[in-house]
PDB file of N, CA and C in Angstrom:
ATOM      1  N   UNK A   1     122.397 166.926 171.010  1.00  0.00           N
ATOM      2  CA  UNK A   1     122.928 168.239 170.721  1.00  0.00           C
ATOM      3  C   UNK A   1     121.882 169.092 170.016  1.00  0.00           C
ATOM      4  N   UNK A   2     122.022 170.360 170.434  1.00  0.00           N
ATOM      5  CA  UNK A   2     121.032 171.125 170.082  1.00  0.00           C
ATOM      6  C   UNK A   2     121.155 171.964 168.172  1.00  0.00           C
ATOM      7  N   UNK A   3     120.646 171.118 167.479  1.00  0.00           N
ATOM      8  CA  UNK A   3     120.441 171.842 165.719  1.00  0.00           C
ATOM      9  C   UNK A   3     120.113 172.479 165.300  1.00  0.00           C
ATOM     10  N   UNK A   4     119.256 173.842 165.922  1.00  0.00           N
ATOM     11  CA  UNK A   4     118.864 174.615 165.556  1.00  0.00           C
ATOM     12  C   UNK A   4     119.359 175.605 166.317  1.00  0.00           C
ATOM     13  N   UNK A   5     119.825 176.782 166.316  1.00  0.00           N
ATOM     14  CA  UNK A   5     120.393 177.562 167.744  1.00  0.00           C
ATOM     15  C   UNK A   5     120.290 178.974 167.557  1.00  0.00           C
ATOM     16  N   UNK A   6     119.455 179.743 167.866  1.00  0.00           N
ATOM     17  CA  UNK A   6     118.740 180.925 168.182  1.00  0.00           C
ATOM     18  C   UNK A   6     119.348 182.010 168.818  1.00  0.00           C
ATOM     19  N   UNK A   7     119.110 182.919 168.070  1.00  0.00           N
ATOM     20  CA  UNK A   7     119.803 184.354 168.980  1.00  0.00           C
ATOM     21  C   UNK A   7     119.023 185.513 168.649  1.00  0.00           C
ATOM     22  N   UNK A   8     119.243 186.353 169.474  1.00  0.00           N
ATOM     23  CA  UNK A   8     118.527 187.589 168.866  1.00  0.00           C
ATOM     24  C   UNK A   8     117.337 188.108 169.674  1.00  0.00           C
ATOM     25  N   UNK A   9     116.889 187.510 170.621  1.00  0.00           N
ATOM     26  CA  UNK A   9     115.476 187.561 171.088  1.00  0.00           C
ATOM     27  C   UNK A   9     115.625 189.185 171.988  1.00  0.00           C
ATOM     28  N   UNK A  10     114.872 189.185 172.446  1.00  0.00           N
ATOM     29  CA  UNK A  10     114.886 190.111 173.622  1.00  0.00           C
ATOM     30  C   UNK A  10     113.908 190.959 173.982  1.00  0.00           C
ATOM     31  N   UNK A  11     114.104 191.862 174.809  1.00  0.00           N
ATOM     32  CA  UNK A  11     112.851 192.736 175.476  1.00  0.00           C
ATOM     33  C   UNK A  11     112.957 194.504 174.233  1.00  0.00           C
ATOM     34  N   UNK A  12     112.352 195.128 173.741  1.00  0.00           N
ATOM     35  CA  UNK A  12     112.254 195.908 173.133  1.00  0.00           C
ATOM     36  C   UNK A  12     111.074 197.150 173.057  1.00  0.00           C
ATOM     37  N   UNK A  13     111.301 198.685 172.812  1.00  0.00           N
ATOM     38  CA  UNK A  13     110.150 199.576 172.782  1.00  0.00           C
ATOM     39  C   UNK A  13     109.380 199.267 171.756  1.00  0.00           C
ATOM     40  N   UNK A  14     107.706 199.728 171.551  1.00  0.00           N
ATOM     41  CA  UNK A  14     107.256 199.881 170.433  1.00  0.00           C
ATOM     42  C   UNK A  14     107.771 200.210 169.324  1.00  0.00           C
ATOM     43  N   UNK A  15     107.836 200.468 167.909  1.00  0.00           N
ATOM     44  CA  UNK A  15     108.344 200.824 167.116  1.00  0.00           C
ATOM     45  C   UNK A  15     110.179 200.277 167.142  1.00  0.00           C
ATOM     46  N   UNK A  16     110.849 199.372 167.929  1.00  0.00           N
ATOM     47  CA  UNK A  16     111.991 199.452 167.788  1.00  0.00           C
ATOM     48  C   UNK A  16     112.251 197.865 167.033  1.00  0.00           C
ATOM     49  N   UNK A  17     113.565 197.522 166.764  1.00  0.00           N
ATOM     50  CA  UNK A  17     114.157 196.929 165.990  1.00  0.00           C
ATOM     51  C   UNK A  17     114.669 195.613 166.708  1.00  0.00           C
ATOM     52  N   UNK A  18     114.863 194.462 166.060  1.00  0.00           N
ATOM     53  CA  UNK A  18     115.535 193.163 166.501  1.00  0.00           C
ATOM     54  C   UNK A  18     115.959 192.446 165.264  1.00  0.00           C
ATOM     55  N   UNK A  19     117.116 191.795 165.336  1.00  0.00           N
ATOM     56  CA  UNK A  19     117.134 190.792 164.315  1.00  0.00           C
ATOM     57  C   UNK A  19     117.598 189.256 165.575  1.00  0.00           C
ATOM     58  N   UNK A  20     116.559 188.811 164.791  1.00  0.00           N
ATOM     59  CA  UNK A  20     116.979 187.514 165.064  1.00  0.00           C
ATOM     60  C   UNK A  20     117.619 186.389 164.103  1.00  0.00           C
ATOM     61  N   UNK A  21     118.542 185.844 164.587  1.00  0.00           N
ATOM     62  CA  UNK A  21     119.457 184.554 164.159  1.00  0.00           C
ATOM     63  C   UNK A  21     119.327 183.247 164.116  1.00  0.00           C
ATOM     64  N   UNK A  22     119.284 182.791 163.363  1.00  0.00           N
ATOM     65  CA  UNK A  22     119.202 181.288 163.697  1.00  0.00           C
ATOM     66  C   UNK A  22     120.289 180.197 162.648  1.00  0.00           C
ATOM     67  N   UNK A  23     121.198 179.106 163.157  1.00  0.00           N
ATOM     68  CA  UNK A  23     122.263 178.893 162.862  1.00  0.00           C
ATOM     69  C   UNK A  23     122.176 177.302 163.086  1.00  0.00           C
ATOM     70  N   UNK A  24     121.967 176.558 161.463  1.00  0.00           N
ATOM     71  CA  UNK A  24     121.938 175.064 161.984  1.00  0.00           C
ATOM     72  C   UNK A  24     123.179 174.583 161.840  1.00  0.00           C
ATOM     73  N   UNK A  25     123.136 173.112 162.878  1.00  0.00           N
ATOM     74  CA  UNK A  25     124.333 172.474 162.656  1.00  0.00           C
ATOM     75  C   UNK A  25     124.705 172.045 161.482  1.00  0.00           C
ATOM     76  N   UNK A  26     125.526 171.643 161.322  1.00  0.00           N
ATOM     77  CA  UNK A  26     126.669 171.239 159.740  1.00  0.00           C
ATOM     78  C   UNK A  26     126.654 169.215 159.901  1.00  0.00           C
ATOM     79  N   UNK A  27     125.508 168.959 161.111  1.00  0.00           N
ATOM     80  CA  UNK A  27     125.098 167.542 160.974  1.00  0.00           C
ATOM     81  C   UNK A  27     123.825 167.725 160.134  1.00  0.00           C
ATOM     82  N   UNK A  28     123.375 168.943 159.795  1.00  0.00           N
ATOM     83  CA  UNK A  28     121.834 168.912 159.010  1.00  0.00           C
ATOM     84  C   UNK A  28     122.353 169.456 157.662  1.00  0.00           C
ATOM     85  N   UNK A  29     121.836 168.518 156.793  1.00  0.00           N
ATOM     86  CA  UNK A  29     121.784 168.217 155.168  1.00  0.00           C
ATOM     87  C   UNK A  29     121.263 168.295 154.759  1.00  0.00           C
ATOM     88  N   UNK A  30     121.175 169.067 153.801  1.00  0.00           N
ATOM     89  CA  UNK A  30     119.970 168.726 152.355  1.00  0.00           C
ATOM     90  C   UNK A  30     118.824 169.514 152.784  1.00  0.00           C
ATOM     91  N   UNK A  31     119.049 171.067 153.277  1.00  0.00           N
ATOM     92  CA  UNK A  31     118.228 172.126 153.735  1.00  0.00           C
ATOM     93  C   UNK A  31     117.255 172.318 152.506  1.00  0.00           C
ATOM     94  N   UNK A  32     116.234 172.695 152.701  1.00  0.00           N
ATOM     95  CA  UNK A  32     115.328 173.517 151.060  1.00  0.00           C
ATOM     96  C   UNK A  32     115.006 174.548 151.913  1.00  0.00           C
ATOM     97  N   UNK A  33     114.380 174.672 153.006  1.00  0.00           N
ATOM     98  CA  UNK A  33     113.649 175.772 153.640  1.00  0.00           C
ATOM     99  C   UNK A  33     113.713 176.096 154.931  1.00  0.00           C
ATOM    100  N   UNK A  34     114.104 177.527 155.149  1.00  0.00           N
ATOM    101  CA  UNK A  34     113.893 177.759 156.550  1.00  0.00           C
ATOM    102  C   UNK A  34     113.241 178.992 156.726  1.00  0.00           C
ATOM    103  N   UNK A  35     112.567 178.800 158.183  1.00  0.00           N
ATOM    104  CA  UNK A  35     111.548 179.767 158.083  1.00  0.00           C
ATOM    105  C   UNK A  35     111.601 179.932 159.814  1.00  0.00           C
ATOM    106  N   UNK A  36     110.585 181.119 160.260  1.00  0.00           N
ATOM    107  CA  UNK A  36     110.238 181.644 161.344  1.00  0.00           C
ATOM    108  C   UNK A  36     109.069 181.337 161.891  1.00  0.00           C
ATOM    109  N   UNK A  37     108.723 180.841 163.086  1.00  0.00           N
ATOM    110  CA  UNK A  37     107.206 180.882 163.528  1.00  0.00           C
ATOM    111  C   UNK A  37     107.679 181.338 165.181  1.00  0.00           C
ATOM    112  N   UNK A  38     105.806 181.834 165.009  1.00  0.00           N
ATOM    113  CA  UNK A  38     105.994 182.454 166.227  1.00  0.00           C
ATOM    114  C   UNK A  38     104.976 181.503 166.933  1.00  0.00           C
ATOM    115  N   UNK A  39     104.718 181.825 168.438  1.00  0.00           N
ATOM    116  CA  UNK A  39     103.358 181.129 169.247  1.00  0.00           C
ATOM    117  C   UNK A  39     103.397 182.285 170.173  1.00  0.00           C
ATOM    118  N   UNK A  40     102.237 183.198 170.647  1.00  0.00           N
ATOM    119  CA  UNK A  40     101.808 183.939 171.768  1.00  0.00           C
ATOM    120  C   UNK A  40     100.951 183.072 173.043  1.00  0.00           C
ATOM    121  N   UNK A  41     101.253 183.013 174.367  1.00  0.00           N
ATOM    122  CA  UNK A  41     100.353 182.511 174.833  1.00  0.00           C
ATOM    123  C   UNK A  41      98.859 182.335 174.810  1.00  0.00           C
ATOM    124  N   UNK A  42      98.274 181.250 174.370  1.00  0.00           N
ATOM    125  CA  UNK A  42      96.927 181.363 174.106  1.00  0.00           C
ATOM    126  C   UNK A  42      96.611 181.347 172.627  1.00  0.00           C
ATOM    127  N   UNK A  43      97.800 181.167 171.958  1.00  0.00           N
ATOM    128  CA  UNK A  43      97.729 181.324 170.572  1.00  0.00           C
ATOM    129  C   UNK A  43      97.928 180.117 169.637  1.00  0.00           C
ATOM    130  N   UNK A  44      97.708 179.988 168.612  1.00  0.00           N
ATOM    131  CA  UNK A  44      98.203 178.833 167.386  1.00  0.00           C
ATOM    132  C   UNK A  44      99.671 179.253 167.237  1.00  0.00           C
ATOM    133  N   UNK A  45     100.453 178.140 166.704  1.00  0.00           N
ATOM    134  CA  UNK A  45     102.069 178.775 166.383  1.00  0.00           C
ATOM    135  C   UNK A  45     101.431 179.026 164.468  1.00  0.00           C
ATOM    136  N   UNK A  46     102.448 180.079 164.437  1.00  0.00           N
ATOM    137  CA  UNK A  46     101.705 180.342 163.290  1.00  0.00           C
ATOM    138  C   UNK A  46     103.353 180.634 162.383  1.00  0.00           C
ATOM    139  N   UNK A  47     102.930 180.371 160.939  1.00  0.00           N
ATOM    140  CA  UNK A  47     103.895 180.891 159.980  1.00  0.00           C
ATOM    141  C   UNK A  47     104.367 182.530 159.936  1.00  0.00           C
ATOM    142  N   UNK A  48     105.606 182.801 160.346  1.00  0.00           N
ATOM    143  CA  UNK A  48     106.108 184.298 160.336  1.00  0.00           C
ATOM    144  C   UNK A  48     106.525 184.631 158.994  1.00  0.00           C
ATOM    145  N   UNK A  49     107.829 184.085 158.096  1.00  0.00           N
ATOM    146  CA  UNK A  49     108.421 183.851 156.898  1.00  0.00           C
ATOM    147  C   UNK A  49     108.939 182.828 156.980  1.00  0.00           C
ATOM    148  N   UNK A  50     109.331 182.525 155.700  1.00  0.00           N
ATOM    149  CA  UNK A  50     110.203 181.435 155.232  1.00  0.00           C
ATOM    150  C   UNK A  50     110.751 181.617 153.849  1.00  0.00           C
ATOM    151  N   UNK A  51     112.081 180.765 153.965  1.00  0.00           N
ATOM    152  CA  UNK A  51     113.008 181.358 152.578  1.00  0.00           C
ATOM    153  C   UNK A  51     113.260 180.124 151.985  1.00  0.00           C
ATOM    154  N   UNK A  52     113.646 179.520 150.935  1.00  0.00           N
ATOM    155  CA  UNK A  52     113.787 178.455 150.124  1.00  0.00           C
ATOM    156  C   UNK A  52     115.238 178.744 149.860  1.00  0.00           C
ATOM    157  N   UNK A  53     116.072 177.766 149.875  1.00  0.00           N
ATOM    158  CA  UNK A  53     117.509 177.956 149.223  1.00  0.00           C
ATOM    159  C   UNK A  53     117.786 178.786 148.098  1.00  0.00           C
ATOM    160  N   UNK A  54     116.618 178.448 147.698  1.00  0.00           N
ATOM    161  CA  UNK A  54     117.026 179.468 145.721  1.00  0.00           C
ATOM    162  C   UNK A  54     116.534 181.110 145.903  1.00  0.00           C
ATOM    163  N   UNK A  55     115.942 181.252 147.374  1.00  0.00           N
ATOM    164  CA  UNK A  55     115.478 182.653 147.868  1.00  0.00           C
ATOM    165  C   UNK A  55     114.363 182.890 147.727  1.00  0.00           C
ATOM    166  N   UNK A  56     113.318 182.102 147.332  1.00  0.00           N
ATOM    167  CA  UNK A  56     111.690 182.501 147.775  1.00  0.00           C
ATOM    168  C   UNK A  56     110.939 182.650 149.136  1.00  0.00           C
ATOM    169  N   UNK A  57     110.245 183.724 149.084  1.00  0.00           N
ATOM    170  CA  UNK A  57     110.175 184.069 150.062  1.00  0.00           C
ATOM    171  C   UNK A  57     108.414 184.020 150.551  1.00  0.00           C
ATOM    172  N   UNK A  58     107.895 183.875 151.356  1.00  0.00           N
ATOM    173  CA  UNK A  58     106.705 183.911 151.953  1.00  0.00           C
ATOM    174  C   UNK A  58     106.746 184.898 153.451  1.00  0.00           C
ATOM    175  N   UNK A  59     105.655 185.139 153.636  1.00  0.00           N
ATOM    176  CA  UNK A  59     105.273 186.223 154.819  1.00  0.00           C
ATOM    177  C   UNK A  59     103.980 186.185 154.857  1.00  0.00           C
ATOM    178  N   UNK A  60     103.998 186.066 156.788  1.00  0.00           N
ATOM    179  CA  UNK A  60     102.598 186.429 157.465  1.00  0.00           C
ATOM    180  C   UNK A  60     102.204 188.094 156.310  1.00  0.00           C
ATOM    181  N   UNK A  61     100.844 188.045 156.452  1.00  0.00           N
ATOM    182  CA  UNK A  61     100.361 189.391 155.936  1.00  0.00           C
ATOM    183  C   UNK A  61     100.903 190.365 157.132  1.00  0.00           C
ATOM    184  N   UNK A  62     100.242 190.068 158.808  1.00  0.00           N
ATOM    185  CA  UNK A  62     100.801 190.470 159.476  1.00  0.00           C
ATOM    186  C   UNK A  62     101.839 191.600 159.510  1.00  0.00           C
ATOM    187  N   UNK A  63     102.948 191.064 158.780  1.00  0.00           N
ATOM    188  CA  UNK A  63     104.510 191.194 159.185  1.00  0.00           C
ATOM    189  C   UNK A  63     104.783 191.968 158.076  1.00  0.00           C
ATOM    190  N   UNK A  64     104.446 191.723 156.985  1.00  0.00           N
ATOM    191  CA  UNK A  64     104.475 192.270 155.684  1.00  0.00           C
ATOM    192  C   UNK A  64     105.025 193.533 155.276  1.00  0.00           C
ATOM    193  N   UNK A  65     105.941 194.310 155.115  1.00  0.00           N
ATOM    194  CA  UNK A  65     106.833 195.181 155.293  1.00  0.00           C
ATOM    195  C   UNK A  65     107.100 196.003 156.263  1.00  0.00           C
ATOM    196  N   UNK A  66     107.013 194.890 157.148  1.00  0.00           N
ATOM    197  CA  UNK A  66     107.730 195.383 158.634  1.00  0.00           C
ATOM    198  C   UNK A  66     109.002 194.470 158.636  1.00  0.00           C
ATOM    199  N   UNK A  67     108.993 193.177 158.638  1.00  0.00           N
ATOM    200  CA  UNK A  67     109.741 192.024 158.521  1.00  0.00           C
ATOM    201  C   UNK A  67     110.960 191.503 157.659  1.00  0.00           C
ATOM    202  N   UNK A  68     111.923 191.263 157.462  1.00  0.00           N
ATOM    203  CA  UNK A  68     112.800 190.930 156.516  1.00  0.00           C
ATOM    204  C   UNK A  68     113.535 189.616 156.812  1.00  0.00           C
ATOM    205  N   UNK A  69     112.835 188.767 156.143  1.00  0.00           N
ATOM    206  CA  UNK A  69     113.744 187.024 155.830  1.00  0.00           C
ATOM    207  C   UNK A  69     114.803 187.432 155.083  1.00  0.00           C
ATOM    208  N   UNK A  70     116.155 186.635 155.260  1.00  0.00           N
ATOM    209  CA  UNK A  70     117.160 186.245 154.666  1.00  0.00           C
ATOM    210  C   UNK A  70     117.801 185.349 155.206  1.00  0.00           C
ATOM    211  N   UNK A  71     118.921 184.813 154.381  1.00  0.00           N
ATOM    212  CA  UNK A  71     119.365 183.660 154.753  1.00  0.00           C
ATOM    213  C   UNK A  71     121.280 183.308 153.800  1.00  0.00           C
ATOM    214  N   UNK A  72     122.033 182.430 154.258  1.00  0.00           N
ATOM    215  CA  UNK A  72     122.836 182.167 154.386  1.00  0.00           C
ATOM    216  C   UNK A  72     123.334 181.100 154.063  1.00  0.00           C
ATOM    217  N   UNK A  73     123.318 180.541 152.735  1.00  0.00           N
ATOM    218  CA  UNK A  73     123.211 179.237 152.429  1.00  0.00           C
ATOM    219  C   UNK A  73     124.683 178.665 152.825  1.00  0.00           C
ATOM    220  N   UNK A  74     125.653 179.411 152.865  1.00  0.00           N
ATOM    221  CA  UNK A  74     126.707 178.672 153.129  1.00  0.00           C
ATOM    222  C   UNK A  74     126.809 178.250 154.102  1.00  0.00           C
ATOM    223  N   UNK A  75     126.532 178.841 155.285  1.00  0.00           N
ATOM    224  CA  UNK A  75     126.251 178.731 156.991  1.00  0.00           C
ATOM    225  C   UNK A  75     125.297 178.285 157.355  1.00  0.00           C
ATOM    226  N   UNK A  76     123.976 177.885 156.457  1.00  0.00           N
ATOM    227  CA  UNK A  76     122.900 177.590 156.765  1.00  0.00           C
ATOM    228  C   UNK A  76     122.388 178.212 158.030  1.00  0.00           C
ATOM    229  N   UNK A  77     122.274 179.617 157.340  1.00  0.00           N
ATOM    230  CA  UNK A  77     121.968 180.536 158.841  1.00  0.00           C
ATOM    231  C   UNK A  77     120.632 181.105 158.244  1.00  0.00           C
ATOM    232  N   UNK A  78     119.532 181.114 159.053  1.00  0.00           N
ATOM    233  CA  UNK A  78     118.904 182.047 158.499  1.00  0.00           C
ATOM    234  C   UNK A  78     118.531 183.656 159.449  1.00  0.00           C
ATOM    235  N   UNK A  79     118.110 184.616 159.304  1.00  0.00           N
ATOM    236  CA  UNK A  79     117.903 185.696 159.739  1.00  0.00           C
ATOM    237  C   UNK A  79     116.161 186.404 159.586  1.00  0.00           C
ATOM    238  N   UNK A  80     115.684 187.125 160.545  1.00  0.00           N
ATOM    239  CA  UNK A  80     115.083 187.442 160.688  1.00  0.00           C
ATOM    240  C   UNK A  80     114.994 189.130 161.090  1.00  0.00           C
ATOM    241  N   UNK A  81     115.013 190.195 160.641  1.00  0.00           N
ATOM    242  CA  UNK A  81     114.919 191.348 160.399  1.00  0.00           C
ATOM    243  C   UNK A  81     113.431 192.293 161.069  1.00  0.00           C
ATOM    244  N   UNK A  82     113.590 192.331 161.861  1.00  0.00           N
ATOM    245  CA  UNK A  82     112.201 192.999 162.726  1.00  0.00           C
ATOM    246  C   UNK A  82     112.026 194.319 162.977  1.00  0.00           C
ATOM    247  N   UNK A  83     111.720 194.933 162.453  1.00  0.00           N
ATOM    248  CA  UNK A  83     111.181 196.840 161.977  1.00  0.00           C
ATOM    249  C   UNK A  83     109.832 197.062 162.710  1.00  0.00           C
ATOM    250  N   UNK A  84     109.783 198.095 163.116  1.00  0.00           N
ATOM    251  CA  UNK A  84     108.271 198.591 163.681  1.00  0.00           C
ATOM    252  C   UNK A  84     107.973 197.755 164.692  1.00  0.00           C
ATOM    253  N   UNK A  85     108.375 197.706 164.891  1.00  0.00           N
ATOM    254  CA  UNK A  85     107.548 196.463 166.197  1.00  0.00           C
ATOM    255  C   UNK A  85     106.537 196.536 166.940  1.00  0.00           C
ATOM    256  N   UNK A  86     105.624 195.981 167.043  1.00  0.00           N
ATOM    257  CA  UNK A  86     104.276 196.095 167.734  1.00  0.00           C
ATOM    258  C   UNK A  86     103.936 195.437 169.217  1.00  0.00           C
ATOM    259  N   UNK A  87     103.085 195.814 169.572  1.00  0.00           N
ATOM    260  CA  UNK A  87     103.323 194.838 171.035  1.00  0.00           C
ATOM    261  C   UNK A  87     102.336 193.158 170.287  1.00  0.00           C
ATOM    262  N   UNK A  88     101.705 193.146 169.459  1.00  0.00           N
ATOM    263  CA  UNK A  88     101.061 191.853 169.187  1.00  0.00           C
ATOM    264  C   UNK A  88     102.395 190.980 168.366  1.00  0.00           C
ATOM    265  N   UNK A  89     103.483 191.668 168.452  1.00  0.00           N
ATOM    266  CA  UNK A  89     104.533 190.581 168.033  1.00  0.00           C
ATOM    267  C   UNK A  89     105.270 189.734 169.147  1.00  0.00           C
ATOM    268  N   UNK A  90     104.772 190.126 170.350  1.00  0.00           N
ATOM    269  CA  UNK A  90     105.385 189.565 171.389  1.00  0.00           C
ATOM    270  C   UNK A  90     104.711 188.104 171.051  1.00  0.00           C
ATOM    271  N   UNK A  91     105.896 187.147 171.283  1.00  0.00           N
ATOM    272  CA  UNK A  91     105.870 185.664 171.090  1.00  0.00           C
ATOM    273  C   UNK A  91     107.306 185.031 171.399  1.00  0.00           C
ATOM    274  N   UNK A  92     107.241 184.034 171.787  1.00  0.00           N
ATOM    275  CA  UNK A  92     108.039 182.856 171.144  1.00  0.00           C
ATOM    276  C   UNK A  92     108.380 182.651 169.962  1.00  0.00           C
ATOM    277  N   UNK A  93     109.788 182.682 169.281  1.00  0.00           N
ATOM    278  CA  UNK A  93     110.064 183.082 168.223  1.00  0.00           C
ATOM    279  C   UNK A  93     110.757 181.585 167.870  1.00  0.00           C
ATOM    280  N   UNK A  94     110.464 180.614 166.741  1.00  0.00           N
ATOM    281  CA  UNK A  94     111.089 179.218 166.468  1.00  0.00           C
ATOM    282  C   UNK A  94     111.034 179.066 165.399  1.00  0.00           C
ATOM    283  N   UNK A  95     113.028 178.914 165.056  1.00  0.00           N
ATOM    284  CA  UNK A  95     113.493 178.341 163.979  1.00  0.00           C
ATOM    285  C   UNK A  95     112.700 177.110 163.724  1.00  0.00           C
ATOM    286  N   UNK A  96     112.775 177.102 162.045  1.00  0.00           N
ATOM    287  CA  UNK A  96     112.753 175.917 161.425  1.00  0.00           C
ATOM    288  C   UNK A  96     113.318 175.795 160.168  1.00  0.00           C
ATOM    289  N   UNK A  97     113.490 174.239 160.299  1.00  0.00           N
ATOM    290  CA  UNK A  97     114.504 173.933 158.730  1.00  0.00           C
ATOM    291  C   UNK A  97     114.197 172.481 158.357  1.00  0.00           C
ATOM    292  N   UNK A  98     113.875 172.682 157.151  1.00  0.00           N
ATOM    293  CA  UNK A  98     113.294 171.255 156.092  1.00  0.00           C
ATOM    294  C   UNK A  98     113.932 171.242 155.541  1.00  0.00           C
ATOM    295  N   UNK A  99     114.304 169.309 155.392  1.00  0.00           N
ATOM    296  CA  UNK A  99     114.950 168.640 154.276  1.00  0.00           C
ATOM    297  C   UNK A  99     114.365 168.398 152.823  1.00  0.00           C
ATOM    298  N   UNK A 100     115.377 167.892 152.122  1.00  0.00           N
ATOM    299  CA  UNK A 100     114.711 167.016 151.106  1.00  0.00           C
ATOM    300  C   UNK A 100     115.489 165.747 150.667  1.00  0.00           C
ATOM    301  N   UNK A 101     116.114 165.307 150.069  1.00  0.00           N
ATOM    302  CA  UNK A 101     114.351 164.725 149.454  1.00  0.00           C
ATOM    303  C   UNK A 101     113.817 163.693 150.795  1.00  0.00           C
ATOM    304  N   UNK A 102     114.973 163.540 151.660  1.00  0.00           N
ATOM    305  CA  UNK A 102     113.935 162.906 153.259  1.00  0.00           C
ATOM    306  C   UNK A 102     113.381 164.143 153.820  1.00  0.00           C
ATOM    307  N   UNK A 103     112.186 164.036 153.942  1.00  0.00           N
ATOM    308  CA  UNK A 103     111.463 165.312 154.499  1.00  0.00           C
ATOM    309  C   UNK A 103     111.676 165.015 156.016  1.00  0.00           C
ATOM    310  N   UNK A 104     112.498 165.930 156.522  1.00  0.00           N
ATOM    311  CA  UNK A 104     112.810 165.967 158.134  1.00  0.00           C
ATOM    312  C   UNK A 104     112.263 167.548 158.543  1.00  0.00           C
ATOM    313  N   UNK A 105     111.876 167.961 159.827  1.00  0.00           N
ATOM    314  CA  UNK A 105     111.266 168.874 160.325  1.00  0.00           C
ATOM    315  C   UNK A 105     112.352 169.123 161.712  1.00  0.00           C
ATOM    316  N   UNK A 106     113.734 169.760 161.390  1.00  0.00           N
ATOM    317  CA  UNK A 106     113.896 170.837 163.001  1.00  0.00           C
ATOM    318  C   UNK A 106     113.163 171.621 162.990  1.00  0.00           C
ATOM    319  N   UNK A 107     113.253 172.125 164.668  1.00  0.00           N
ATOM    320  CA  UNK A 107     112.904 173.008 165.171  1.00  0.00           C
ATOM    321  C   UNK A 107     114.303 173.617 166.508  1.00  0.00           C
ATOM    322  N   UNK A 108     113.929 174.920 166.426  1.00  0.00           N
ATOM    323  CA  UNK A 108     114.707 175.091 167.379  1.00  0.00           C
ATOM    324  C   UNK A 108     113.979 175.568 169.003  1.00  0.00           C
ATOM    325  N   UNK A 109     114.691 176.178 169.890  1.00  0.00           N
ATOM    326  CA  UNK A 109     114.079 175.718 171.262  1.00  0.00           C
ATOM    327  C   UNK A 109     113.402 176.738 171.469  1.00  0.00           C
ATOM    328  N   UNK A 110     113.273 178.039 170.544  1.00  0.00           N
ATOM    329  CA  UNK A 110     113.127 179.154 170.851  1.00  0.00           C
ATOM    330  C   UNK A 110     113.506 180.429 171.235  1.00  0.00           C
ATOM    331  N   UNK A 111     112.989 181.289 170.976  1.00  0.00           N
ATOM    332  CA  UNK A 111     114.050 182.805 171.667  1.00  0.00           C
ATOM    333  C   UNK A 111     112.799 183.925 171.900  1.00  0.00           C
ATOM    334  N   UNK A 112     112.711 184.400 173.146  1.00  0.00           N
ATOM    335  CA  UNK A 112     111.355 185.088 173.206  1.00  0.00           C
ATOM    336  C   UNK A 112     111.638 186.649 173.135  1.00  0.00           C
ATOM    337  N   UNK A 113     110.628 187.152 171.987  1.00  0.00           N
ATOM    338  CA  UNK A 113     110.695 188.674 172.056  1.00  0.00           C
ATOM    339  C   UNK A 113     109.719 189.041 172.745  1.00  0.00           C
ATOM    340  N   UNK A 114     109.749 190.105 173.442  1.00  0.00           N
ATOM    341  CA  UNK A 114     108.822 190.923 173.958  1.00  0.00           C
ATOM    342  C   UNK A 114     108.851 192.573 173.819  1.00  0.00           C
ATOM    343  N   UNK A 115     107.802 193.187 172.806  1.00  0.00           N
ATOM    344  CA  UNK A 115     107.450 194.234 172.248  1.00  0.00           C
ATOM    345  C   UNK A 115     106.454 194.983 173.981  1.00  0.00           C
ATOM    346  N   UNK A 116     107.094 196.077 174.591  1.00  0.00           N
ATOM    347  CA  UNK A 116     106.671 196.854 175.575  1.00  0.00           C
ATOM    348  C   UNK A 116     107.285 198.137 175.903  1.00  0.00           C
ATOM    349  N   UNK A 117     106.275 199.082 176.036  1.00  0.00           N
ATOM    350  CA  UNK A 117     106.386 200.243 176.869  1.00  0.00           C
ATOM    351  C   UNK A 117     106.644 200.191 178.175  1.00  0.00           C
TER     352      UNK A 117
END
């Protein structure tokens, strides 16, 4: 069954808006962190944000007040908030969520944005 489960993706203008979703199962325990990465073809997957249960937050420079992490501890949902959009944000967009104190690594399957005129 699929634990990580993604929404939000889609085709979009320059400058326009997306939020993406991401929603783990209630079989995953003992969350500390979830975060966003992206991969462009030809590219490294790289760190987008990530939020810590207690709400710390990290960000690509990149993304950096274009972007908005939040999250959902009751639902263990997290969100992704996408402003300005550029065409170098086009990627593959993949949840992730870390345990503790067993350090486990989901991922989810993906959701692809594409930033175009």
């Amino acid at each position: 069954q699929v634990q990580l489960v993604e929404s939000g993706g889609g085709l979009v203008e320059p400058g326009g808006s997306l939020r993406l979703s991401c929603a783990a199962s209630e079989s995953i325990s003992n969350i500390y962190n979830m975060g966003w990465y992206r991969q462009a073809p030809g590219k490294q997957r790289e760190l987008v944000a990530k939020i810590t249960n207690a709400g710390s937050i990290n960000y690509a420079d990149s993304v950096k007040g274009r972007f908005t992490i939040s999250r959902d501890n009751a639902k263990n949902t997290v969100y992704l908030q996408m402003n300005s959009l550029k065409s170098e944000d086009t990627a593959t967009y993949y949840c992730n969520a870390k345990t503790l104190p067993v350090l486990r690594d989901y991922w989810g399957q993906g959701t692809q944005v594409t930033v175009s005129s």
